[in-house]
Structure formats: structure tokens, C-alpha cells
PDB file of N, CA and C in Angstrom:
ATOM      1  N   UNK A   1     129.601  65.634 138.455  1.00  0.00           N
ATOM      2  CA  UNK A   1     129.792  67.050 138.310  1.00  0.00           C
ATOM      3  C   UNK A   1     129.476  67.488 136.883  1.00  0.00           C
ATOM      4  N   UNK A   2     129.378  68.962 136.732  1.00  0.00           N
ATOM      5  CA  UNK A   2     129.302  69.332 135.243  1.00  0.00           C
ATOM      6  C   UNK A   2     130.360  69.504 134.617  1.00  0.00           C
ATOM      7  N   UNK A   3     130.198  68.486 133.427  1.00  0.00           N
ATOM      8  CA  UNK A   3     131.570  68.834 132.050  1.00  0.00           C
ATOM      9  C   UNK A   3     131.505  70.174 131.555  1.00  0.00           C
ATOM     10  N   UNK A   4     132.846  70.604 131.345  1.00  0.00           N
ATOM     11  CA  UNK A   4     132.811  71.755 130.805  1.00  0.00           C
ATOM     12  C   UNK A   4     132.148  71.268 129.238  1.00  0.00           C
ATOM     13  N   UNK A   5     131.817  70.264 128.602  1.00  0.00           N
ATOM     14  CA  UNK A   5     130.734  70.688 127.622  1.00  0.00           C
ATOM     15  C   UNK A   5     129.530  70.626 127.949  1.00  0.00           C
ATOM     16  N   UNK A   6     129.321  70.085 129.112  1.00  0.00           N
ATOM     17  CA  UNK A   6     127.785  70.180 129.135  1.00  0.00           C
ATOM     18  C   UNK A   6     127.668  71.762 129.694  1.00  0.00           C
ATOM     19  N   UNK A   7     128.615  72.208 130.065  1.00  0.00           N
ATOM     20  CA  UNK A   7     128.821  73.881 131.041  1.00  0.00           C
ATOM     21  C   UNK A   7     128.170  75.269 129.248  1.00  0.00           C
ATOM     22  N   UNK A   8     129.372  74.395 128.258  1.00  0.00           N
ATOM     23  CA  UNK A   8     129.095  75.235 127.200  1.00  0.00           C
ATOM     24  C   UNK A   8     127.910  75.067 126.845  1.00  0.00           C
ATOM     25  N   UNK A   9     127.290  73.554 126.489  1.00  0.00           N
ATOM     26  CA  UNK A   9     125.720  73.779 125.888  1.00  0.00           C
ATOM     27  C   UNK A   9     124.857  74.439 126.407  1.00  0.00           C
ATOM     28  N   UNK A  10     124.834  74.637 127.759  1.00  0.00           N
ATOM     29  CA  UNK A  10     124.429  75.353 128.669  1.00  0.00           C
ATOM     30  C   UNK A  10     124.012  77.016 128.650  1.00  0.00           C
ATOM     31  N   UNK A  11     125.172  76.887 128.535  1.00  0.00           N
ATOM     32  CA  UNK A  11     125.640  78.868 127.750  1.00  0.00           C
ATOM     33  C   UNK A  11     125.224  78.834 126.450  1.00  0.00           C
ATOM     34  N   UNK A  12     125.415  78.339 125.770  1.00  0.00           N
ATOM     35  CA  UNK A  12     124.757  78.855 124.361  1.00  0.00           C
ATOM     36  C   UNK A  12     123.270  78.341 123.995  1.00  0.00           C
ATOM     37  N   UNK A  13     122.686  77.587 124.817  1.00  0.00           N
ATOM     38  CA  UNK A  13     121.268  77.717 124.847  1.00  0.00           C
ATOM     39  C   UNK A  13     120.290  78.899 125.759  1.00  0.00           C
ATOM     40  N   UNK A  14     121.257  79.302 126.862  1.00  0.00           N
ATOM     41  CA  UNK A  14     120.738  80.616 127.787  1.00  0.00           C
ATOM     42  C   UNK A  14     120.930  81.531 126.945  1.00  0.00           C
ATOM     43  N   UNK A  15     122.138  81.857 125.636  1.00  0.00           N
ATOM     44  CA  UNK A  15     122.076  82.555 124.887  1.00  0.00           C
ATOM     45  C   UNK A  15     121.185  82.935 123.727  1.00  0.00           C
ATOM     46  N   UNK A  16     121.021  81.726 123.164  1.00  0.00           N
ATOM     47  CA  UNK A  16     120.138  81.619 122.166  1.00  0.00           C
ATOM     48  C   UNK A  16     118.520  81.887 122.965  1.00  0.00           C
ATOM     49  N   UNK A  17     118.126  81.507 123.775  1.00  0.00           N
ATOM     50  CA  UNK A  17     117.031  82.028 124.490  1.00  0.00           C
ATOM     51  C   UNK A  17     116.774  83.027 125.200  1.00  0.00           C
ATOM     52  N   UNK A  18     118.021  84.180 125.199  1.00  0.00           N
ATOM     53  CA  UNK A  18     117.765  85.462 125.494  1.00  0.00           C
ATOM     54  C   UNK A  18     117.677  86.346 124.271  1.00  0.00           C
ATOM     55  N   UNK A  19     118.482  85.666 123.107  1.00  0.00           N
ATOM     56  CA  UNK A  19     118.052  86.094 122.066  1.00  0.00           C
ATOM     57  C   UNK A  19     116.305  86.116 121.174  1.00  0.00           C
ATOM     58  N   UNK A  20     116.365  84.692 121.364  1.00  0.00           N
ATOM     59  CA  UNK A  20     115.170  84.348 120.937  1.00  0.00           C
ATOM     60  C   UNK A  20     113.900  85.544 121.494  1.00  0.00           C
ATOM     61  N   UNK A  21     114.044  85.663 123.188  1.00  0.00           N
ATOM     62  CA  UNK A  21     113.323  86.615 124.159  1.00  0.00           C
ATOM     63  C   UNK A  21     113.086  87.837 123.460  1.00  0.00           C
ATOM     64  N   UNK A  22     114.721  88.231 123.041  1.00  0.00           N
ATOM     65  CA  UNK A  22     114.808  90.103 122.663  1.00  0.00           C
ATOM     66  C   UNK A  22     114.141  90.452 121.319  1.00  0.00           C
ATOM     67  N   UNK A  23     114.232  89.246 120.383  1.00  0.00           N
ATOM     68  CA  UNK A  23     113.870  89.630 119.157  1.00  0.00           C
ATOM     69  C   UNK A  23     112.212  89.650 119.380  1.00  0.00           C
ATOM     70  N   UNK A  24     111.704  88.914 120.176  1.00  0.00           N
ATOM     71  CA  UNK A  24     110.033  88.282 120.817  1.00  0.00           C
ATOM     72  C   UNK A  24     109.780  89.872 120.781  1.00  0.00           C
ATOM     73  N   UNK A  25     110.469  90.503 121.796  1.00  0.00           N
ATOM     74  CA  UNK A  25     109.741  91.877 122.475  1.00  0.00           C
ATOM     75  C   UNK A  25     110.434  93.121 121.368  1.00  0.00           C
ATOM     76  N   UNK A  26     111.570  93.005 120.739  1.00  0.00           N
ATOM     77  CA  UNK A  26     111.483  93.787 119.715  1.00  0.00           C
ATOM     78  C   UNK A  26     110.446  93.746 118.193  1.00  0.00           C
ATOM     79  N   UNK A  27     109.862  92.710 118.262  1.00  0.00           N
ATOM     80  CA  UNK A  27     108.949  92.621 117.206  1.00  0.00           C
ATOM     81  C   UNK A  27     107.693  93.216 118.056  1.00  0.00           C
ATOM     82  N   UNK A  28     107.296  92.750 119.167  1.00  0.00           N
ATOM     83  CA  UNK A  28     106.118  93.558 119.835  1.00  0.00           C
ATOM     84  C   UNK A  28     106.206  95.183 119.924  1.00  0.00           C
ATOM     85  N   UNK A  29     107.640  95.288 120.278  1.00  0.00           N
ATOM     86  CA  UNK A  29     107.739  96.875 120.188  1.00  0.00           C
ATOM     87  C   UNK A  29     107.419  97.408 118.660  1.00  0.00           C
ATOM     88  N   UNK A  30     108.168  96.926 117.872  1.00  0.00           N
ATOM     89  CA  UNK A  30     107.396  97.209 115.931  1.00  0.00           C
ATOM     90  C   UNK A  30     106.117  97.320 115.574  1.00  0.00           C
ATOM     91  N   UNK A  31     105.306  96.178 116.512  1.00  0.00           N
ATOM     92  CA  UNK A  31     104.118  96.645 116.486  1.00  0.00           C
ATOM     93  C   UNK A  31     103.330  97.243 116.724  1.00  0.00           C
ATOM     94  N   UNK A  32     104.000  97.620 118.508  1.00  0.00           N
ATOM     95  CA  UNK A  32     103.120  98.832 118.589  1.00  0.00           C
ATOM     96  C   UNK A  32     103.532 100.222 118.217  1.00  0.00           C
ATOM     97  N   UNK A  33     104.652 100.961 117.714  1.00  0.00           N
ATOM     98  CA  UNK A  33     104.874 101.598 117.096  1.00  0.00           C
ATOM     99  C   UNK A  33     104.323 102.331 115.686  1.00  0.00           C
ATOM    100  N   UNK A  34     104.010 100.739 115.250  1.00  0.00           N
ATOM    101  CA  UNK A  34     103.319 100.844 114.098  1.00  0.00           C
ATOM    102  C   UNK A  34     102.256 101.358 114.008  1.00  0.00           C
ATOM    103  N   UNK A  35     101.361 100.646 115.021  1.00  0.00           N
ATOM    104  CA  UNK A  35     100.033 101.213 115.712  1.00  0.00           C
ATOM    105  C   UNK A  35      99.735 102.755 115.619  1.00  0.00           C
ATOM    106  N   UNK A  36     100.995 102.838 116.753  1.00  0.00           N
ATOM    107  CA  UNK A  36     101.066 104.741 116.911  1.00  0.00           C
ATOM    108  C   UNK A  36     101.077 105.308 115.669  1.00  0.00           C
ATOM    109  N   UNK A  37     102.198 104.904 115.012  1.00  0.00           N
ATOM    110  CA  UNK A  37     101.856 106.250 113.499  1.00  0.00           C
ATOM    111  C   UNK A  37     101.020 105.700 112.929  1.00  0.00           C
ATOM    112  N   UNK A  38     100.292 104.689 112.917  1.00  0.00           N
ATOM    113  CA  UNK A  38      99.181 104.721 112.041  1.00  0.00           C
ATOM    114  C   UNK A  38      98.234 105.408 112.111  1.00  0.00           C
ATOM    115  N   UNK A  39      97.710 105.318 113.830  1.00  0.00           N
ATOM    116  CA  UNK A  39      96.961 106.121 114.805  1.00  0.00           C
ATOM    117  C   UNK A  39      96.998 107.956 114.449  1.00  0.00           C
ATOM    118  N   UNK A  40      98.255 108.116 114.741  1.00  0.00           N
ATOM    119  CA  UNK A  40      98.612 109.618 114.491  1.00  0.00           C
ATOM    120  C   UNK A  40      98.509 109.701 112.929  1.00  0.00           C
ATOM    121  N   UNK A  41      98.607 109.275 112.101  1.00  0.00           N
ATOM    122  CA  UNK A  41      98.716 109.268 110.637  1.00  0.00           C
ATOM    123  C   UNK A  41      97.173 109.481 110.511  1.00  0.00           C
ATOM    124  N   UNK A  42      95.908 109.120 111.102  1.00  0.00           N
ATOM    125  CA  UNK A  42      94.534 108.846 111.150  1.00  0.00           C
ATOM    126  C   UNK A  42      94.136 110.286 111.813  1.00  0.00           C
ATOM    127  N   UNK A  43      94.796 110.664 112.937  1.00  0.00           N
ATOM    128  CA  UNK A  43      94.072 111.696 113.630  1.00  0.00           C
ATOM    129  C   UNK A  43      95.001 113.224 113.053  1.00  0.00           C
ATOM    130  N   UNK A  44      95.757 112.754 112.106  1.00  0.00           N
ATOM    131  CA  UNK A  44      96.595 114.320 111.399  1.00  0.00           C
ATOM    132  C   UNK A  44      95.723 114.323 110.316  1.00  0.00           C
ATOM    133  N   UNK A  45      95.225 113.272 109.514  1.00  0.00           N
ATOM    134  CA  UNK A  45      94.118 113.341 108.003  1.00  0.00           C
ATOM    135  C   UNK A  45      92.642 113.789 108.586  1.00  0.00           C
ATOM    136  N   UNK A  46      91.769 113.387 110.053  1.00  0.00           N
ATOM    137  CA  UNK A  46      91.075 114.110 110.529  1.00  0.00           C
ATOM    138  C   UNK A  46      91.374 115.380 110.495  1.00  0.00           C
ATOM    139  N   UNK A  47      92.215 116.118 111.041  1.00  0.00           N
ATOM    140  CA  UNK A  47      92.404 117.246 111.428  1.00  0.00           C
ATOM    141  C   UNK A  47      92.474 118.138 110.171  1.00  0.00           C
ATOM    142  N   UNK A  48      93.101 117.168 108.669  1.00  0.00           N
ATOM    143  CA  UNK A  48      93.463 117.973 107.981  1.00  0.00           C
ATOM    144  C   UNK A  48      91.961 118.422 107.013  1.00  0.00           C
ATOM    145  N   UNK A  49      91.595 117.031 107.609  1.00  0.00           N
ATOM    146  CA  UNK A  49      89.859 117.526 107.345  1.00  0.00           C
ATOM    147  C   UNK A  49      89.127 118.685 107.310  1.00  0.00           C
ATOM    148  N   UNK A  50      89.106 118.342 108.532  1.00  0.00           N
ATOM    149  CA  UNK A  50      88.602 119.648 109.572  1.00  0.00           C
ATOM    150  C   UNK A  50      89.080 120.696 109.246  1.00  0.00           C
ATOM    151  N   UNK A  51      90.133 121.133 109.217  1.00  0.00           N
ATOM    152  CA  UNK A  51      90.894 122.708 108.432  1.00  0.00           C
ATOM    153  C   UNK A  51      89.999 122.887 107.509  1.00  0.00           C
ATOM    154  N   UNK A  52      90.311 122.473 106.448  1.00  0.00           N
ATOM    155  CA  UNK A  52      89.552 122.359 104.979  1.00  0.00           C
ATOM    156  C   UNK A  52      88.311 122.785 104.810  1.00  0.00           C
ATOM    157  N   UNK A  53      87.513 122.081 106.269  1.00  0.00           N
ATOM    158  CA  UNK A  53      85.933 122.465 106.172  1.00  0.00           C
ATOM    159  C   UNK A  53      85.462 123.340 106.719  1.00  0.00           C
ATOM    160  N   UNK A  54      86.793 124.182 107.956  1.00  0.00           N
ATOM    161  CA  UNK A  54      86.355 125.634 108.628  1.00  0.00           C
ATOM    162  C   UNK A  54      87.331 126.619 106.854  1.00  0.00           C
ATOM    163  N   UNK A  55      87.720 125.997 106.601  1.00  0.00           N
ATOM    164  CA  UNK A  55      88.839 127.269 105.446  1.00  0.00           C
ATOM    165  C   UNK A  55      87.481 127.243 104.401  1.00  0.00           C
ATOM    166  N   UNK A  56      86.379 126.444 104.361  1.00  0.00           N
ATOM    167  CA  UNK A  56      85.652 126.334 103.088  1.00  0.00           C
ATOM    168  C   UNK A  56      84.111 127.121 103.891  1.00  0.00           C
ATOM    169  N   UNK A  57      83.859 127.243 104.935  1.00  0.00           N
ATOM    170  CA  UNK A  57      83.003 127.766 105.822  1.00  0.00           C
ATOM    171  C   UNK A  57      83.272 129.301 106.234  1.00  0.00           C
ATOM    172  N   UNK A  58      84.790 129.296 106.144  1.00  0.00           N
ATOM    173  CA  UNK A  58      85.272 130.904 106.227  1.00  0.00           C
ATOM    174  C   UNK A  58      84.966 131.313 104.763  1.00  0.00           C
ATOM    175  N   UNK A  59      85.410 131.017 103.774  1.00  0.00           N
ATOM    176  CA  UNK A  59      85.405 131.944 102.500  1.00  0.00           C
ATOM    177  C   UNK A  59      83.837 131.819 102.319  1.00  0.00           C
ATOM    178  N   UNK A  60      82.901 131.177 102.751  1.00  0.00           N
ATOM    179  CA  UNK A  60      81.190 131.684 102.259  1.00  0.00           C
ATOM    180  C   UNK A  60      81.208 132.090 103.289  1.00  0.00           C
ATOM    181  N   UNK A  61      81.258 132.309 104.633  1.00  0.00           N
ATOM    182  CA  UNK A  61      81.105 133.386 105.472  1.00  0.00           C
ATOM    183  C   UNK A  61      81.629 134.887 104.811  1.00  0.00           C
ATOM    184  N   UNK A  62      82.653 134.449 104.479  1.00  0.00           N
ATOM    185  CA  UNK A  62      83.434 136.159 103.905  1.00  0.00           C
ATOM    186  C   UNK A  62      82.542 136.602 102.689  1.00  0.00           C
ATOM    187  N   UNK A  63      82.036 135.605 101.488  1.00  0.00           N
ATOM    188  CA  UNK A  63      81.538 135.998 101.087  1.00  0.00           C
ATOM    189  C   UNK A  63      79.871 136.636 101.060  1.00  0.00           C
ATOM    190  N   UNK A  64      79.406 135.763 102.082  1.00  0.00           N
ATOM    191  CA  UNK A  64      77.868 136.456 102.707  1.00  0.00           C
ATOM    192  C   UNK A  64      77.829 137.693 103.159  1.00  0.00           C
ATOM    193  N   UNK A  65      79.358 138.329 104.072  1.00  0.00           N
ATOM    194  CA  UNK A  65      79.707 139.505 104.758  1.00  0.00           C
ATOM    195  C   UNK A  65      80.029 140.450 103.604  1.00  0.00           C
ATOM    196  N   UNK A  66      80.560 139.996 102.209  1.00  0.00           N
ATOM    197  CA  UNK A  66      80.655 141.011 101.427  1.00  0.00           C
ATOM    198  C   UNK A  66      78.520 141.240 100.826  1.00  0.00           C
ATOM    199  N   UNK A  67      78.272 140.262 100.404  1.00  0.00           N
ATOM    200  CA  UNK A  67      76.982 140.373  99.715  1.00  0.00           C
ATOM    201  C   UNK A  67      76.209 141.455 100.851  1.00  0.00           C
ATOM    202  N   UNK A  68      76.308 141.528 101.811  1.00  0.00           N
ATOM    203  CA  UNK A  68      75.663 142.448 102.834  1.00  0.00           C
ATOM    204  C   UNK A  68      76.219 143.598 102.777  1.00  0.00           C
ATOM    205  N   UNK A  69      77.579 143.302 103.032  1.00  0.00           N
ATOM    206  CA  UNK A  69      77.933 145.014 103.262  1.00  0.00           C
ATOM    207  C   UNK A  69      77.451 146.009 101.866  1.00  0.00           C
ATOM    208  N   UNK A  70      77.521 145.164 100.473  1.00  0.00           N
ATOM    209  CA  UNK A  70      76.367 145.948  99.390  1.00  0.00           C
ATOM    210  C   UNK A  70      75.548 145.888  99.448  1.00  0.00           C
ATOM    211  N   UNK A  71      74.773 145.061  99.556  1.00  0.00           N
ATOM    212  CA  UNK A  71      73.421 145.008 100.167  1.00  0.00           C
ATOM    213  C   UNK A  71      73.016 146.698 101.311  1.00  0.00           C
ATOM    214  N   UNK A  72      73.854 147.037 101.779  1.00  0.00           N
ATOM    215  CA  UNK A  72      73.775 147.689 103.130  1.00  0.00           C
ATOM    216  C   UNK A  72      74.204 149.155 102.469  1.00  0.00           C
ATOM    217  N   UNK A  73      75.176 149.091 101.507  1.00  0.00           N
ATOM    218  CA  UNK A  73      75.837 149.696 100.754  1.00  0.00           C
ATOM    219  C   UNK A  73      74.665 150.418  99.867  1.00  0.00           C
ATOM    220  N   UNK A  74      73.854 149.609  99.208  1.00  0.00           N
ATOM    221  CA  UNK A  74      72.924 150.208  98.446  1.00  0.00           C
ATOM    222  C   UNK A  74      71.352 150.399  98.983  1.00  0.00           C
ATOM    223  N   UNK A  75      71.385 149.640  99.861  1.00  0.00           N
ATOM    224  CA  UNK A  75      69.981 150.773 101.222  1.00  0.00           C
ATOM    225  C   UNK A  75      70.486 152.175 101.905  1.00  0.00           C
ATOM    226  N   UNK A  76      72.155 152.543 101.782  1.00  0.00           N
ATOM    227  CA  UNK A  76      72.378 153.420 101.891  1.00  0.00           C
ATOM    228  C   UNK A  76      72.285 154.752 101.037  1.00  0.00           C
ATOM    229  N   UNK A  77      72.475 154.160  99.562  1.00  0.00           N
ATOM    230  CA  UNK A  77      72.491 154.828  98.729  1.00  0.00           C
ATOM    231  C   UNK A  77      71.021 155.431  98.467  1.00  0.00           C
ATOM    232  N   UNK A  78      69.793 154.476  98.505  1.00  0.00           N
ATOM    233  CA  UNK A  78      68.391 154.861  98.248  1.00  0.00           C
ATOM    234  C   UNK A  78      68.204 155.342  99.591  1.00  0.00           C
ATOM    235  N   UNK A  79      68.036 155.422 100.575  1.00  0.00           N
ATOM    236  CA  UNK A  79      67.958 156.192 101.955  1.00  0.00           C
ATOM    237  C   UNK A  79      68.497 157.888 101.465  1.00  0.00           C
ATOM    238  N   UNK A  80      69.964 157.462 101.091  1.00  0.00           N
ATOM    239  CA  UNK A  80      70.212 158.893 100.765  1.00  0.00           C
ATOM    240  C   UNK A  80      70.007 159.825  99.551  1.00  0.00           C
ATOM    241  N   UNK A  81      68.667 159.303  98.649  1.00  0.00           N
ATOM    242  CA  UNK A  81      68.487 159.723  97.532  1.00  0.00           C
ATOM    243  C   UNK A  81      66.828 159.892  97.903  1.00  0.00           C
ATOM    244  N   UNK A  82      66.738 159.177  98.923  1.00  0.00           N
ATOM    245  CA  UNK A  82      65.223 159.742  99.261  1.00  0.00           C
ATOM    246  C   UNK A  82      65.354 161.280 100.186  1.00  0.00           C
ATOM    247  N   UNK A  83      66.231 161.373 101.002  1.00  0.00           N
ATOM    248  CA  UNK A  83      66.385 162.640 101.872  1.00  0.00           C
ATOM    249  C   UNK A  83      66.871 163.610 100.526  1.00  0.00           C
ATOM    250  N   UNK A  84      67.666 163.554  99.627  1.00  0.00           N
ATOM    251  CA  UNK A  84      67.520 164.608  98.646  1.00  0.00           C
ATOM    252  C   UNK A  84      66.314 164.892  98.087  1.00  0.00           C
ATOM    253  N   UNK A  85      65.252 163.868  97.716  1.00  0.00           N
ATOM    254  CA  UNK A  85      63.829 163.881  97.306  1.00  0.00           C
ATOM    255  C   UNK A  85      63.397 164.845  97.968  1.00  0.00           C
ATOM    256  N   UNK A  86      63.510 164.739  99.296  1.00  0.00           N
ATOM    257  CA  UNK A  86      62.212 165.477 100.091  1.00  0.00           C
ATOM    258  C   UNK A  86      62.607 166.873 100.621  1.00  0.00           C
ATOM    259  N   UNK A  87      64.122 167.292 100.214  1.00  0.00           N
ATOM    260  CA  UNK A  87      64.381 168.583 100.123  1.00  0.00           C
ATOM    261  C   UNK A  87      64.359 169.323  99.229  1.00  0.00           C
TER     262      UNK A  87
END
């Protein structure tokens, strides 16, 4: 039959090997975690990219839209200095 010490070694090796198990799959879980924010840490510095290069594409857009509207501003002005001419 089984001795109650061979009963205990028993138990504290099923123990130690469920331990051994949990720490196994809690280190796998660390890793992939890690993964993820690294991942997300990669696709938030893309993005913050990207902002940057429509915010740097908007202000020379804004500024092309001002250079025109004087531009437009002063074909208005000679347009309307030629109709005084010819009256």
C-alpha cells in the first residue's frame, strides 16, 4: 500500500509541478503582452507620424490659399482700375 510519506512526496511534487506549469504560462503571458504594447507603441508613433505630415501639408495648403486669395485680390484691383480707365 501507499505510506503516508510516499502519499506526501507525492503532493508536493504535483505541487511543485503545477507551480512550475503556472509560472511556464505566466511568463508566456509576459510575453505576449509585451508584444502587444510594443506593437501598439509602433502603430501610435506611425500615427503620430502621419498627423504631423497632414498638420505640415495643411499649413502649405493654407498658405497657397492665402498667396491666391492676393493673388486674386490684386487681379481684382487692376480689373477694377482698368473699368475706371475706360470711363
Amino acid at each position: 500500500m501507499i505510506s503516508t510519506l510516499n502519499l506526501t512526496l507525492a503532493t508536493i511534487i504535483a505541487m511543485l509541478s503545477a507551480l512550475a506549469y503556472m509560472l511556464r504560462v505566466i511568463v508566456t503571458m509576459e510575453k505576449r503582452i509585451a508584444r502587444m504594447d510594443f506593437n501598439l507603441e509602433r502603430i501610435t508613433y506611425k500615427i503620430f507620424k502621419e498627423e504631423e505630415q497632414l498638420e505640415k501639408e495643411e499649413e502649405h495648403l493654407e498658405k497657397d490659399e492665402d498667396l491666391l486669395a492676393k493673388e486674386e485680390e490684386k487681379e481684382a484691383e487692376i480689373v477694377g482700375k482698368r473699368k475706371k480707365r475706360r470711363r
